[in-house]
C-alpha atoms as a PDB file:
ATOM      1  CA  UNK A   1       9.591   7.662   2.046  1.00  0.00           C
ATOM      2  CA  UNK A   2      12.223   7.295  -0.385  1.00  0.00           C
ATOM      3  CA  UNK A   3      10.900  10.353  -2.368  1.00  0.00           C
ATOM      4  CA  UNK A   4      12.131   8.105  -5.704  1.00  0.00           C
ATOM      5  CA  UNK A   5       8.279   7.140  -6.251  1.00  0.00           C
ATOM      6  CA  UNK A   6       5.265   8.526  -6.229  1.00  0.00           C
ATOM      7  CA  UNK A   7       1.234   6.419  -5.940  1.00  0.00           C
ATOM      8  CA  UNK A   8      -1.159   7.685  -7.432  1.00  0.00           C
ATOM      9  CA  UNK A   9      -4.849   7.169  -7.762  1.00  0.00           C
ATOM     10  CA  UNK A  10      -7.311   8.990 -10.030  1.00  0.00           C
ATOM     11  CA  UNK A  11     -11.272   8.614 -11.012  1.00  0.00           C
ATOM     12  CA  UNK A  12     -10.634   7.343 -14.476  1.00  0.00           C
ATOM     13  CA  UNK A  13      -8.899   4.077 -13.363  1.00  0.00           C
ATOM     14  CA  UNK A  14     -10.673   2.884  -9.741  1.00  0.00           C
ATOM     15  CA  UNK A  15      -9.693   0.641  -7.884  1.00  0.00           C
ATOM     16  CA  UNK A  16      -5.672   0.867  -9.248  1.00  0.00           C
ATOM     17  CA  UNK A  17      -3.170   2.300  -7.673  1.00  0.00           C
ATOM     18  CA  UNK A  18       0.087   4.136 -10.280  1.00  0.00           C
ATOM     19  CA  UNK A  19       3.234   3.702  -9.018  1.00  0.00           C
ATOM     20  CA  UNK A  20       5.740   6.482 -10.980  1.00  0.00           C
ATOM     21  CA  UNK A  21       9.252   5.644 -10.397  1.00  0.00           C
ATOM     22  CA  UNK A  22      11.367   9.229 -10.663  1.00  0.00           C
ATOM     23  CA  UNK A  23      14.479   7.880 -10.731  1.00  0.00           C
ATOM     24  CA  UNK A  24      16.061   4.208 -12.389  1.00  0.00           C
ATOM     25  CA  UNK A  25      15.366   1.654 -10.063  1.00  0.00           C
ATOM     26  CA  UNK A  26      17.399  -1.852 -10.446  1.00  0.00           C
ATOM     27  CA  UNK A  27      15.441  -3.398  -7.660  1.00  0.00           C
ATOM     28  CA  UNK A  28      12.185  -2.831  -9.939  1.00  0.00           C
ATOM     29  CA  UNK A  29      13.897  -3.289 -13.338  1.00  0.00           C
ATOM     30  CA  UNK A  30      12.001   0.145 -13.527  1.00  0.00           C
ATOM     31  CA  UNK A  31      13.877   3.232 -15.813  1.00  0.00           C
ATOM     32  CA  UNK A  32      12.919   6.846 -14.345  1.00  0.00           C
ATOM     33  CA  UNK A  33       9.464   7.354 -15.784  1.00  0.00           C
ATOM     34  CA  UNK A  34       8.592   4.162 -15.740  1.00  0.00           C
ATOM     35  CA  UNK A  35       5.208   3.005 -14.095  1.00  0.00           C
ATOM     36  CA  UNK A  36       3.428  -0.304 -12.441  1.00  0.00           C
ATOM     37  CA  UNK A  37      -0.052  -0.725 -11.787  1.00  0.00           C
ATOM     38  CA  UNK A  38      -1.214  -2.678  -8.487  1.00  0.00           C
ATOM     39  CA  UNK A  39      -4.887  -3.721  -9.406  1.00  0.00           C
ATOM     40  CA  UNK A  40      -6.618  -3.882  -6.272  1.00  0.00           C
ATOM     41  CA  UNK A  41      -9.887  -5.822  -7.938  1.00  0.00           C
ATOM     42  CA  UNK A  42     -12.476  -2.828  -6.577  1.00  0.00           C
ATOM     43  CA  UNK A  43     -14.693  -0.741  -9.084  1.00  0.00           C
ATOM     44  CA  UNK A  44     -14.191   2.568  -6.315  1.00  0.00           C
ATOM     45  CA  UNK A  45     -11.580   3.997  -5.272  1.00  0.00           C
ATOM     46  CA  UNK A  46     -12.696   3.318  -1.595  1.00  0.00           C
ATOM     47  CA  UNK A  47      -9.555   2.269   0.111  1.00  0.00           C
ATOM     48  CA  UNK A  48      -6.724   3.898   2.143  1.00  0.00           C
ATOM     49  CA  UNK A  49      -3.180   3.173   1.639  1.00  0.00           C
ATOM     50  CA  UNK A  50       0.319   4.823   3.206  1.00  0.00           C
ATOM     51  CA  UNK A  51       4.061   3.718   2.188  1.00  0.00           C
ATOM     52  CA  UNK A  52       5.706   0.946   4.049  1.00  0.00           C
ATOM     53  CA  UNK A  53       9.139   2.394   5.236  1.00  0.00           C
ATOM     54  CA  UNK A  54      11.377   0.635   2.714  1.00  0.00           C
ATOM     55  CA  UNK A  55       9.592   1.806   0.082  1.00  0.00           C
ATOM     56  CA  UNK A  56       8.867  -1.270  -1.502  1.00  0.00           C
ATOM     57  CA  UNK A  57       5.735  -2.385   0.198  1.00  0.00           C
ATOM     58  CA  UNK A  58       2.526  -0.173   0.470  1.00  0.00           C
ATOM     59  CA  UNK A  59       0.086  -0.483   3.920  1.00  0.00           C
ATOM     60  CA  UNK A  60      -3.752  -0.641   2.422  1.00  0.00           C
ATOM     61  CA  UNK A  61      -7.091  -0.753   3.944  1.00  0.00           C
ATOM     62  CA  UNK A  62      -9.404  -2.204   2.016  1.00  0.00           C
ATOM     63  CA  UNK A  63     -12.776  -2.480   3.450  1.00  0.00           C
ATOM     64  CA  UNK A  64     -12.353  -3.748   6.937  1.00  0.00           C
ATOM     65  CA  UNK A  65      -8.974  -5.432   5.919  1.00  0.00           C
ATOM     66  CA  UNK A  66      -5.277  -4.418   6.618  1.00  0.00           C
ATOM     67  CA  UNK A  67      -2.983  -5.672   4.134  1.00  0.00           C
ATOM     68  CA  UNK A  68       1.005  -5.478   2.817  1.00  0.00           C
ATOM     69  CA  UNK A  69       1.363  -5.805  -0.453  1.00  0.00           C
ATOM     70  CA  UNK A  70       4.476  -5.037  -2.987  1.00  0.00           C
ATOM     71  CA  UNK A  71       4.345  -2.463  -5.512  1.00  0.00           C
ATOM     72  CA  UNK A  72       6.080  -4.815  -8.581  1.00  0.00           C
ATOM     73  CA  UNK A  73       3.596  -5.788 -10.927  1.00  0.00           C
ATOM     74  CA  UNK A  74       4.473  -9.326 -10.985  1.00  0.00           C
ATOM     75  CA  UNK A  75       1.446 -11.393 -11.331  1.00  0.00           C
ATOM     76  CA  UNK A  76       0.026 -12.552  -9.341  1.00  0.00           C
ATOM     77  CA  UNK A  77       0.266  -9.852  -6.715  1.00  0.00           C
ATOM     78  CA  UNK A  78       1.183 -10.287  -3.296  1.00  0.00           C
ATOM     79  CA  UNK A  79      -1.185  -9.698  -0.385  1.00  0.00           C
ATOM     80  CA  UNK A  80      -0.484 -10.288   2.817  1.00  0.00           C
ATOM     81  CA  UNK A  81      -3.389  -9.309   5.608  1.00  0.00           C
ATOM     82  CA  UNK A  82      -2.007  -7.825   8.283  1.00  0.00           C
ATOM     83  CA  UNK A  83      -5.510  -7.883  10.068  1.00  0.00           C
ATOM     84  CA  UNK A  84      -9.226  -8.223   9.601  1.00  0.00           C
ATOM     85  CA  UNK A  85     -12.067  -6.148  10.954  1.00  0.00           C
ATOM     86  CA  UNK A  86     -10.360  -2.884  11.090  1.00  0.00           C
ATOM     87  CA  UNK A  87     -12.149   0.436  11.611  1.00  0.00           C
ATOM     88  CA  UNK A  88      -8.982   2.552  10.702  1.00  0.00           C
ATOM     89  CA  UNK A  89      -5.504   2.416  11.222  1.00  0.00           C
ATOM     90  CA  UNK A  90      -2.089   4.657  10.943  1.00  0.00           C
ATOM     91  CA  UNK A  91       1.372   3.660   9.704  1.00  0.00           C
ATOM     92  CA  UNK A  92       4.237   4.959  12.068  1.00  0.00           C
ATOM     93  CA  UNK A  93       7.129   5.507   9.289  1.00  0.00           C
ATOM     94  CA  UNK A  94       9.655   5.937  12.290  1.00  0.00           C
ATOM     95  CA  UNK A  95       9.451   2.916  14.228  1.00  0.00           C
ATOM     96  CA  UNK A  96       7.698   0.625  11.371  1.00  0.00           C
ATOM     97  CA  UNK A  97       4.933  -0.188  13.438  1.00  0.00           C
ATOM     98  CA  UNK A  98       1.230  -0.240  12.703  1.00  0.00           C
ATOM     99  CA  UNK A  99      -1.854   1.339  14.835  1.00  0.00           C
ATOM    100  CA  UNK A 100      -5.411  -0.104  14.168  1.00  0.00           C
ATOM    101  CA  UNK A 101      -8.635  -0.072  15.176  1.00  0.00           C
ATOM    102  CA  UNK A 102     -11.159  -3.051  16.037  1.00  0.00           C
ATOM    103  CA  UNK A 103     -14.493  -1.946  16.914  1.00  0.00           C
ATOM    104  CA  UNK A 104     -14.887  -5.223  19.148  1.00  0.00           C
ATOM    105  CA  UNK A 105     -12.044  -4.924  20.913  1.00  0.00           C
ATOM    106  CA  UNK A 106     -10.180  -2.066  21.111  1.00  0.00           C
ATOM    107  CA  UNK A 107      -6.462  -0.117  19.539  1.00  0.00           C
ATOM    108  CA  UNK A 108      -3.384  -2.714  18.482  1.00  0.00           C
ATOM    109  CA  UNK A 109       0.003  -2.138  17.476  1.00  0.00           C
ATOM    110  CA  UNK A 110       2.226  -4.310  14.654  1.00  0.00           C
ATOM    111  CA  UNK A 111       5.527  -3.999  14.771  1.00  0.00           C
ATOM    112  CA  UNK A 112       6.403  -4.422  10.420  1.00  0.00           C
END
């Protein structure tokens, strides 16, 4: 959202997620150029993930979990599940609020 980093995932590292910073960052002790790696512990790259409107935080659905987490590479790193047994979900960037699906019991919203 910021449009100061980019995440990026590729075949040759699964289950990590880059994080290029583009410009210096003193929040992230991070120089332009710089990179962190969030390790998400998966051997696929079978997960789903959008930017958290701050830009510090990145939304992730990881098999039927919905999680925060930061993008520092401080170990160890921080999860927080948001909710369990989701089918899919989508990240409003305007009003910071999170959409998901439970197959038992129907469409939520989070406000972040």
């Amino acid at each position: 959202p910021d449009q100061k980093k980019l995440a990026l995932v590729n075949d040759y590292e699964p289950g990590k997620i880059r994080i290029y910073f583009l410009e210096d960052n003193s929040l992230f002790n991070k120089k332009a150029g710089d990179f962190t790696i969030l390790d998400l512990r998966r051997s696929d790259n079978q997960f789903q993930f959008s930017w958290h409107e701050n830009s510090s935080y990145l939304i992730l659905q990881l098999d039927n979990r919905l999680l925060l987490t930061e993008i520092d590479n401080n170990l160890p790193t921080n999860f927080q599940v948001i909710a369990e047994n989701v089918r899919s979900y989508s990240y409003d960037q305007e009003n910071n609020a999170v959409y998901f699906l439970r197959p038992e019991d129907g469409v939520y919203k989070l406000d972040l």
